[in-house]
N, C-alpha and C. Protein backbone atom coordinates (compact mmCIF):
# COMPACT_ATOMS: atom_id res chain seq x y z
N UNK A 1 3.95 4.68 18.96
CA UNK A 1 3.42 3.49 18.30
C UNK A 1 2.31 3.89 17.35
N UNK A 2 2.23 3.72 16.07
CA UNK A 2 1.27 3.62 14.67
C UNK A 2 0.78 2.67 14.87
N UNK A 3 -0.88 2.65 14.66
CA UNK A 3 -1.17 1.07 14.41
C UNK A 3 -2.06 1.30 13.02
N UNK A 4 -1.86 0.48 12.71
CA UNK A 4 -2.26 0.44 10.97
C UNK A 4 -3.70 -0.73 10.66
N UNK A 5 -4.40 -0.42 9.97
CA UNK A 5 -5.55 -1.27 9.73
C UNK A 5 -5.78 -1.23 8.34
N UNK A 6 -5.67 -1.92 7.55
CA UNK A 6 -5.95 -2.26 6.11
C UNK A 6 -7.41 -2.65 5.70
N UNK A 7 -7.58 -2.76 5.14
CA UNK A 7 -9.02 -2.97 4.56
C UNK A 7 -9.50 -2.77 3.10
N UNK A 8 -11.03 -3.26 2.27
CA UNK A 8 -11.20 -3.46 0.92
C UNK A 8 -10.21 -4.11 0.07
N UNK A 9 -9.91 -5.33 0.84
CA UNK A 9 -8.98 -6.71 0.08
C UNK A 9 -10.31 -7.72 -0.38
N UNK A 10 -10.26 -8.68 -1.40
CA UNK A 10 -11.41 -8.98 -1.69
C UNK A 10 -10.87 -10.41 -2.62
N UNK A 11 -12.18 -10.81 -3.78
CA UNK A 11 -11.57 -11.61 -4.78
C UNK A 11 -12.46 -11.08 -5.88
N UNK A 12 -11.56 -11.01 -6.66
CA UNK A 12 -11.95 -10.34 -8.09
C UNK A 12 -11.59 -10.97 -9.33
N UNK A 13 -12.46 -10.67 -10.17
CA UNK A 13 -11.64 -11.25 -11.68
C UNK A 13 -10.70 -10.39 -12.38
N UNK A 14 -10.07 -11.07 -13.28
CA UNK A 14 -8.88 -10.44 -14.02
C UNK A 14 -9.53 -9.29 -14.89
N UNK A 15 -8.89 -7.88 -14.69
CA UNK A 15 -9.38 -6.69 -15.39
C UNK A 15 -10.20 -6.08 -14.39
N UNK A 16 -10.61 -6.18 -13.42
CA UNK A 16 -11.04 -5.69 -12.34
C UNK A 16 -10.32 -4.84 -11.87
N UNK A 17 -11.19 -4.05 -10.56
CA UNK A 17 -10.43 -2.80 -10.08
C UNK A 17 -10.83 -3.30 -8.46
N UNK A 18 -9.56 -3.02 -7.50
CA UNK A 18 -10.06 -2.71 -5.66
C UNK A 18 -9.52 -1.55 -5.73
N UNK A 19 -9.75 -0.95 -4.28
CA UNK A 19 -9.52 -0.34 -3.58
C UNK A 19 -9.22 -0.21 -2.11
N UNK A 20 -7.68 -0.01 -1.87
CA UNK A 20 -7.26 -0.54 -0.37
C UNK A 20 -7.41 0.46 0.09
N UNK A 21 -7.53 0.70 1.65
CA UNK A 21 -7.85 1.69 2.56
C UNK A 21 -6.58 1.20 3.52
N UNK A 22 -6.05 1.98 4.23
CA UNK A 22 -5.37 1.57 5.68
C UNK A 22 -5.10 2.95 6.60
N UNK A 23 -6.39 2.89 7.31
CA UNK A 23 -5.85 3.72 8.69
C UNK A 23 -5.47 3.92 9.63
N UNK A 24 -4.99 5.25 10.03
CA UNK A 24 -3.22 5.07 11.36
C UNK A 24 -4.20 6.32 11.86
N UNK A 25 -5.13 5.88 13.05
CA UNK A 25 -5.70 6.58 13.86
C UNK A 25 -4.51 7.08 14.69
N UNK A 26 -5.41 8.84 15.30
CA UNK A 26 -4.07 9.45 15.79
C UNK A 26 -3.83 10.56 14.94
N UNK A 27 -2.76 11.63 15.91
CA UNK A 27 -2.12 12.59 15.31
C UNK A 27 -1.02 12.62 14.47
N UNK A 28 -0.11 12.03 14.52
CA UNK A 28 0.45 11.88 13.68
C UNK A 28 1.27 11.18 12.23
N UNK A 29 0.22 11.11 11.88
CA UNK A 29 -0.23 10.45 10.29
C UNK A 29 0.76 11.15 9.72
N UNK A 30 0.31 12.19 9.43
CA UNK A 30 0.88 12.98 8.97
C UNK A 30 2.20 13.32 8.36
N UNK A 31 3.32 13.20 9.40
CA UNK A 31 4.30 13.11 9.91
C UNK A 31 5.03 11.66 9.18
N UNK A 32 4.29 11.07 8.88
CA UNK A 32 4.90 9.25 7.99
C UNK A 32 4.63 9.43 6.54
N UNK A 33 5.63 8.95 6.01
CA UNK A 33 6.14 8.38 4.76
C UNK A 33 5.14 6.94 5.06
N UNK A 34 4.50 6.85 3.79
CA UNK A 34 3.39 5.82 3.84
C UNK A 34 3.38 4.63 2.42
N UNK A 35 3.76 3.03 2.72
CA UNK A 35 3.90 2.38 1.70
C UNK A 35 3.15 1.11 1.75
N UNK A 36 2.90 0.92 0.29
CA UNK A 36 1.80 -0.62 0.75
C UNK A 36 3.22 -1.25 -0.15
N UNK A 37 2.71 -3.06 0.32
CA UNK A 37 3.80 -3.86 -0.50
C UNK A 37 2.98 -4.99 -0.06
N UNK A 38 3.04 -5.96 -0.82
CA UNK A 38 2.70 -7.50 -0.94
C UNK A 38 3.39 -8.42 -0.66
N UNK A 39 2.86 -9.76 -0.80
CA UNK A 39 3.45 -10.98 -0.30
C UNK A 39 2.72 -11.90 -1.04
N UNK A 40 3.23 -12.64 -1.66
CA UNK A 40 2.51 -14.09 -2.12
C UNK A 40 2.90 -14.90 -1.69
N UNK A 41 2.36 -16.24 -1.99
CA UNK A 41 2.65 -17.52 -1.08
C UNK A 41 3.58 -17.87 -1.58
N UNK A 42 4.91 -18.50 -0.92
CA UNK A 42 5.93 -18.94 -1.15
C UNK A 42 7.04 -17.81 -2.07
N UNK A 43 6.94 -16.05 -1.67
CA UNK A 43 7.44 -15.44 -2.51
C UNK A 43 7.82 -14.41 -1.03
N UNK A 44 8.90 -13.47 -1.36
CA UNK A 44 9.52 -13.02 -0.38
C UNK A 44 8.20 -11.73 -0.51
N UNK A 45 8.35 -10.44 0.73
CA UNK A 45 7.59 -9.34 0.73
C UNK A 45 8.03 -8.48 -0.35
N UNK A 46 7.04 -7.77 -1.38
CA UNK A 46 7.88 -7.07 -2.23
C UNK A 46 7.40 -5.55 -2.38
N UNK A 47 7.98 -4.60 -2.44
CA UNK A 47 7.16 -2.92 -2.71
C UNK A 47 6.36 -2.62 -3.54
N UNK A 48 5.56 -2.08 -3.43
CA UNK A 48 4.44 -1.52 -4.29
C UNK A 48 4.75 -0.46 -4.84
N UNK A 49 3.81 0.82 -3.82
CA UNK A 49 3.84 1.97 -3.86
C UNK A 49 4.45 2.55 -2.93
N UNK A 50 4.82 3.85 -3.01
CA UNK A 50 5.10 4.85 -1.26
C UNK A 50 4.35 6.33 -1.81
N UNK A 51 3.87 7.06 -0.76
CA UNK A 51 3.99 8.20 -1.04
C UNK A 51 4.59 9.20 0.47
N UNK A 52 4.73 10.58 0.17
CA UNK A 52 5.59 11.17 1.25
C UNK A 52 4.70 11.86 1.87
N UNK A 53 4.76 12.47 3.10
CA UNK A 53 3.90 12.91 4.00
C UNK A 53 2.86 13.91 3.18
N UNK A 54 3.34 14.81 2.34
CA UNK A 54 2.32 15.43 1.78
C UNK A 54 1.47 14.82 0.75
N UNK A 55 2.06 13.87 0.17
CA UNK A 55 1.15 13.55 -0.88
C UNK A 55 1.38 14.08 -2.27
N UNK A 56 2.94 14.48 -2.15
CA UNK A 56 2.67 14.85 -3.36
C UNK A 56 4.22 14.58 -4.25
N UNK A 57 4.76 13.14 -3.55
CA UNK A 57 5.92 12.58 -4.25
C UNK A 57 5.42 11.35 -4.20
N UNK A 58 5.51 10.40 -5.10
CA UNK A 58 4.82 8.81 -5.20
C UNK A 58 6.24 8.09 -5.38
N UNK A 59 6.11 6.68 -5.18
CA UNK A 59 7.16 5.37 -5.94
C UNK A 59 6.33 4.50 -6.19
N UNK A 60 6.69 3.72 -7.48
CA UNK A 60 5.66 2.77 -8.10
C UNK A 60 6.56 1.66 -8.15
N UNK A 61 6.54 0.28 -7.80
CA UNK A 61 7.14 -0.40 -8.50
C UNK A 61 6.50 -0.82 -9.81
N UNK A 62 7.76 -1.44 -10.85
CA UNK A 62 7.69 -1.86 -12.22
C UNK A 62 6.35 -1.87 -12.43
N UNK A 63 6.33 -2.97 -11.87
CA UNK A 63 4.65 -4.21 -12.17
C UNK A 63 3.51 -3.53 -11.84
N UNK A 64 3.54 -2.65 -11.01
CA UNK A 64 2.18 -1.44 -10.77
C UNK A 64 2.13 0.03 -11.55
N UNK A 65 3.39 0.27 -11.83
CA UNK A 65 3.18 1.23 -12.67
C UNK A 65 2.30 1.37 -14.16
N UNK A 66 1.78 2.62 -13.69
CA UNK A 66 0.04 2.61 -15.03
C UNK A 66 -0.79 1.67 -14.15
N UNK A 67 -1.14 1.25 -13.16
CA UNK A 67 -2.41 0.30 -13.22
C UNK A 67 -3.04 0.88 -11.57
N UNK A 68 -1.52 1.06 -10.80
CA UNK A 68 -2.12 1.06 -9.45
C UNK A 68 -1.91 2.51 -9.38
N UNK A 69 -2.68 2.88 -8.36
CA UNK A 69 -2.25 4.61 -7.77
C UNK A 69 -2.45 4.64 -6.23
N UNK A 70 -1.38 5.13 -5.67
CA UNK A 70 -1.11 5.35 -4.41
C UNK A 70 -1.90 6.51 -3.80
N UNK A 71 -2.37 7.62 -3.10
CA UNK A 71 -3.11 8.83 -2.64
C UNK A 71 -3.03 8.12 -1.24
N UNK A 72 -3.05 9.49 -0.24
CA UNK A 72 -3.51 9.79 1.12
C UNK A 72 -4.75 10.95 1.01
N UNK A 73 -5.03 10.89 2.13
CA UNK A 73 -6.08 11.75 2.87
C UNK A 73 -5.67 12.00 3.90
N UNK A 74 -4.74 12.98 4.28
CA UNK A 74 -4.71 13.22 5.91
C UNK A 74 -4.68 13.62 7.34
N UNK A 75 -6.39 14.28 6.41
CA UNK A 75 -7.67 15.03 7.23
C UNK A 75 -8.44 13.93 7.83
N UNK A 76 -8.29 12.41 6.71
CA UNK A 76 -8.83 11.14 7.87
C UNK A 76 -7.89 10.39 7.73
N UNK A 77 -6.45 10.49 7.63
CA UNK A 77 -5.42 9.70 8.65
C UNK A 77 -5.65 8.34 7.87
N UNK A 78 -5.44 8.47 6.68
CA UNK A 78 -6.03 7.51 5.42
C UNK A 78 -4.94 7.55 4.18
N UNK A 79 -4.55 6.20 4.07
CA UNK A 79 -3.64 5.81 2.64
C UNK A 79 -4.64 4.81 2.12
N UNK A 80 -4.14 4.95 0.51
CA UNK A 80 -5.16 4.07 -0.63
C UNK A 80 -4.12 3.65 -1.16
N UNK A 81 -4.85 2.28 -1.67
CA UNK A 81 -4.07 2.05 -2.83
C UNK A 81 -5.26 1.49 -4.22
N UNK A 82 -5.56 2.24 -4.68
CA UNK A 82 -6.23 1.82 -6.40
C UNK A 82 -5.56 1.09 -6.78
N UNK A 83 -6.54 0.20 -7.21
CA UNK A 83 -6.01 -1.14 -8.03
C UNK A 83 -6.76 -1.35 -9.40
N UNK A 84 -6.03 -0.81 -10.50
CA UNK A 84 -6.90 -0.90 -11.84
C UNK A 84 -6.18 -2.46 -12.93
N UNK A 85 -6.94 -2.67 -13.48
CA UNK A 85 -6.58 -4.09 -14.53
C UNK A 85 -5.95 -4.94 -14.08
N UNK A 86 -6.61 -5.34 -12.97
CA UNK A 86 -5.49 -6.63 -11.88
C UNK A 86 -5.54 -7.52 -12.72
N UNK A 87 -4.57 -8.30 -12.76
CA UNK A 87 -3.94 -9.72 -13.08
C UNK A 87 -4.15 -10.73 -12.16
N UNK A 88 -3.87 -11.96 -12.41
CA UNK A 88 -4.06 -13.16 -11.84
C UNK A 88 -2.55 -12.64 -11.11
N UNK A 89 -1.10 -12.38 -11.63
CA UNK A 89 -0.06 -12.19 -10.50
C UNK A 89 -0.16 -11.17 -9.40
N UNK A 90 -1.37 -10.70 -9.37
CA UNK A 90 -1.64 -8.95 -8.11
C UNK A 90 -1.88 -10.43 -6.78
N UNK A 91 -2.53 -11.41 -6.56
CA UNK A 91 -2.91 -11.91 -5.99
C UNK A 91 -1.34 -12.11 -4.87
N UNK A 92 -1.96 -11.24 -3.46
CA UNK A 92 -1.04 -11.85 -2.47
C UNK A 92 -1.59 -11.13 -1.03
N UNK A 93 -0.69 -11.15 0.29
CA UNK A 93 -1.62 -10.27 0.96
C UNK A 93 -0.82 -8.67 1.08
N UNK A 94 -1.73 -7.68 0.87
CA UNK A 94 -1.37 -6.27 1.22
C UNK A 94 -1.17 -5.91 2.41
N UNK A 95 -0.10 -5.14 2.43
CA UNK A 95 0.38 -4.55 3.61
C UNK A 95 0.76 -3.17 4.06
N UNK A 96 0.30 -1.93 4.66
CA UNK A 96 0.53 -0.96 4.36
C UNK A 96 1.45 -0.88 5.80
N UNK A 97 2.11 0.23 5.41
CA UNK A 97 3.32 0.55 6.54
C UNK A 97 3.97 1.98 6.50
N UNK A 98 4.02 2.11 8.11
CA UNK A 98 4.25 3.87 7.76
C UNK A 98 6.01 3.78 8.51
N UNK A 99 6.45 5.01 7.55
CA UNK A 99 8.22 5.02 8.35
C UNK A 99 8.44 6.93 8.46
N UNK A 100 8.66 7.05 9.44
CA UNK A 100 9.74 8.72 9.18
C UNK A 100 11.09 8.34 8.50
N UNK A 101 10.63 8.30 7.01
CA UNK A 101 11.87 8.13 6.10
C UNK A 101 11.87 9.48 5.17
N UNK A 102 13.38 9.18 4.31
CA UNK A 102 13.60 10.52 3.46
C UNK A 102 12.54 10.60 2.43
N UNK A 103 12.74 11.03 1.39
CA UNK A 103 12.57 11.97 0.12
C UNK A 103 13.27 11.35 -1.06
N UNK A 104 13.03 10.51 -2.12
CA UNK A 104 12.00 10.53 -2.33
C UNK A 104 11.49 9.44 -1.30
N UNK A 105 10.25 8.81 -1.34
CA UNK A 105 9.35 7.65 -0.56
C UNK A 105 10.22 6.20 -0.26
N UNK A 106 10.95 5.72 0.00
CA UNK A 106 11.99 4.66 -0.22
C UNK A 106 10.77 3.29 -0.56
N UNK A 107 11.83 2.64 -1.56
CA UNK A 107 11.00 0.53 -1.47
C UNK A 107 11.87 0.24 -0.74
N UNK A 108 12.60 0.39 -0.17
CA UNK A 108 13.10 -0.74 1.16
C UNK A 108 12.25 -0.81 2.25
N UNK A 109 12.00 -1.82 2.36
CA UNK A 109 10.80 -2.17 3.85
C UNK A 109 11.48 -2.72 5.04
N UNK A 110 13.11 -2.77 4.93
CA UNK A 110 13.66 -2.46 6.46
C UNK A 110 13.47 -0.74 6.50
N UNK A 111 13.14 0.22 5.96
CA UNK A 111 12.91 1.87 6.37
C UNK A 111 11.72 2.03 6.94
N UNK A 112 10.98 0.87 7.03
CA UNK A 112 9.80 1.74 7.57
C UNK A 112 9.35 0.46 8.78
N UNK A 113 8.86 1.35 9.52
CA UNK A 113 8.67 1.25 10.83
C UNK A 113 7.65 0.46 11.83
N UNK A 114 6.51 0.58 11.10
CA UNK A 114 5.60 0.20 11.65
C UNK A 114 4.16 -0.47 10.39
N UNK A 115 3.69 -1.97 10.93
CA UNK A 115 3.09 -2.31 9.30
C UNK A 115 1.54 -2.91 10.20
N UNK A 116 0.88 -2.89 9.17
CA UNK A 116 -0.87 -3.31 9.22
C UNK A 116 -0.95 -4.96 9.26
N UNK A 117 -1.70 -5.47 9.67
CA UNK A 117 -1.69 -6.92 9.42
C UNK A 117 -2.35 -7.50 8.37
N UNK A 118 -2.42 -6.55 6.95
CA UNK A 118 -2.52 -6.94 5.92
C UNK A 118 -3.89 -7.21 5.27
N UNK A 119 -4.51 -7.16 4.08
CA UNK A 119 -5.35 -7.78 3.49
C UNK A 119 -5.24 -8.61 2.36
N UNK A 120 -6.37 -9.89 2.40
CA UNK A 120 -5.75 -10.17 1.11
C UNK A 120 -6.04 -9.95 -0.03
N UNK A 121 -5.79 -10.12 -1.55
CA UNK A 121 -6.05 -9.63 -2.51
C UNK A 121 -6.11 -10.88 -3.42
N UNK A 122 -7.02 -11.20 -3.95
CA UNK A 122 -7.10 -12.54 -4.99
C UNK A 122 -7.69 -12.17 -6.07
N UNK A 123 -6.94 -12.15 -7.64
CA UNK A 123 -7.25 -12.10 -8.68
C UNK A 123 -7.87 -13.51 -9.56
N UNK A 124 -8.34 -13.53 -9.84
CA UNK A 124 -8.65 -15.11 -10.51
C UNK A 124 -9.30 -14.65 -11.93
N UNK A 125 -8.42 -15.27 -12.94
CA UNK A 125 -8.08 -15.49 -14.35
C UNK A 125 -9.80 -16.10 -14.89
């Protein structure tokens, strides 16, 4: 069992920058394929980012690519997600989630395994 904790969700104005944190205390961090993905109100869950156990294969979806950047740390058992020039549409809640999936990082979020109970993220125009 992973348990996941998210954190630095906030409310910001448009052109603003966060920064998400979510840590999976424990040994084996490591070992997970690691992805954040969102949710807005009245909108299904959708993928963000992934990156792969080392850190050194990423997936961006469309709408984040150029703005957001995915990175781990995991010497402290730590995924980010940078959030640069948010929009009023970034607004939903974040969710990070770890899976022992393939190569590259998959956006399907039936692959991964185990998820954080989210933060939220509010952009305002």
């Amino acid at each position: 069992q992973v348990q996941l904790g998210e954190s630095g969700g906030g409310l910001v104005q448009a052109g603003g920058s966060l920064r998400l944190s979510c840590a999976a205390p424990g040994r084996t961090f490591s070992t997970y394929t690691m992805g954040w993905f969102r949710q807005a109100p009245g909108k299904e869950r959708e993928f963000v980012a992934a990156i792969n156990r080392s850190g050194g294969s990423t997936t961006y979806a469309d709408s984040v690519k150029g703005r957001f950047t995915i990175s781990r740390d995991n010497a402290k058992n730590t995924v980010y997600l940078q959030m640069n020039s948010l929009k009023p549409e970034d607004t939903a809640v974040y969710y990070c989630a770890a899976g022992r999936v393939g190569y590259p990082p998959p956006r399907q979020a039936s692959l991964y395994d185990y998820w954080g109970q989210g933060t939220q993220v509010t952009v305002s125009s």
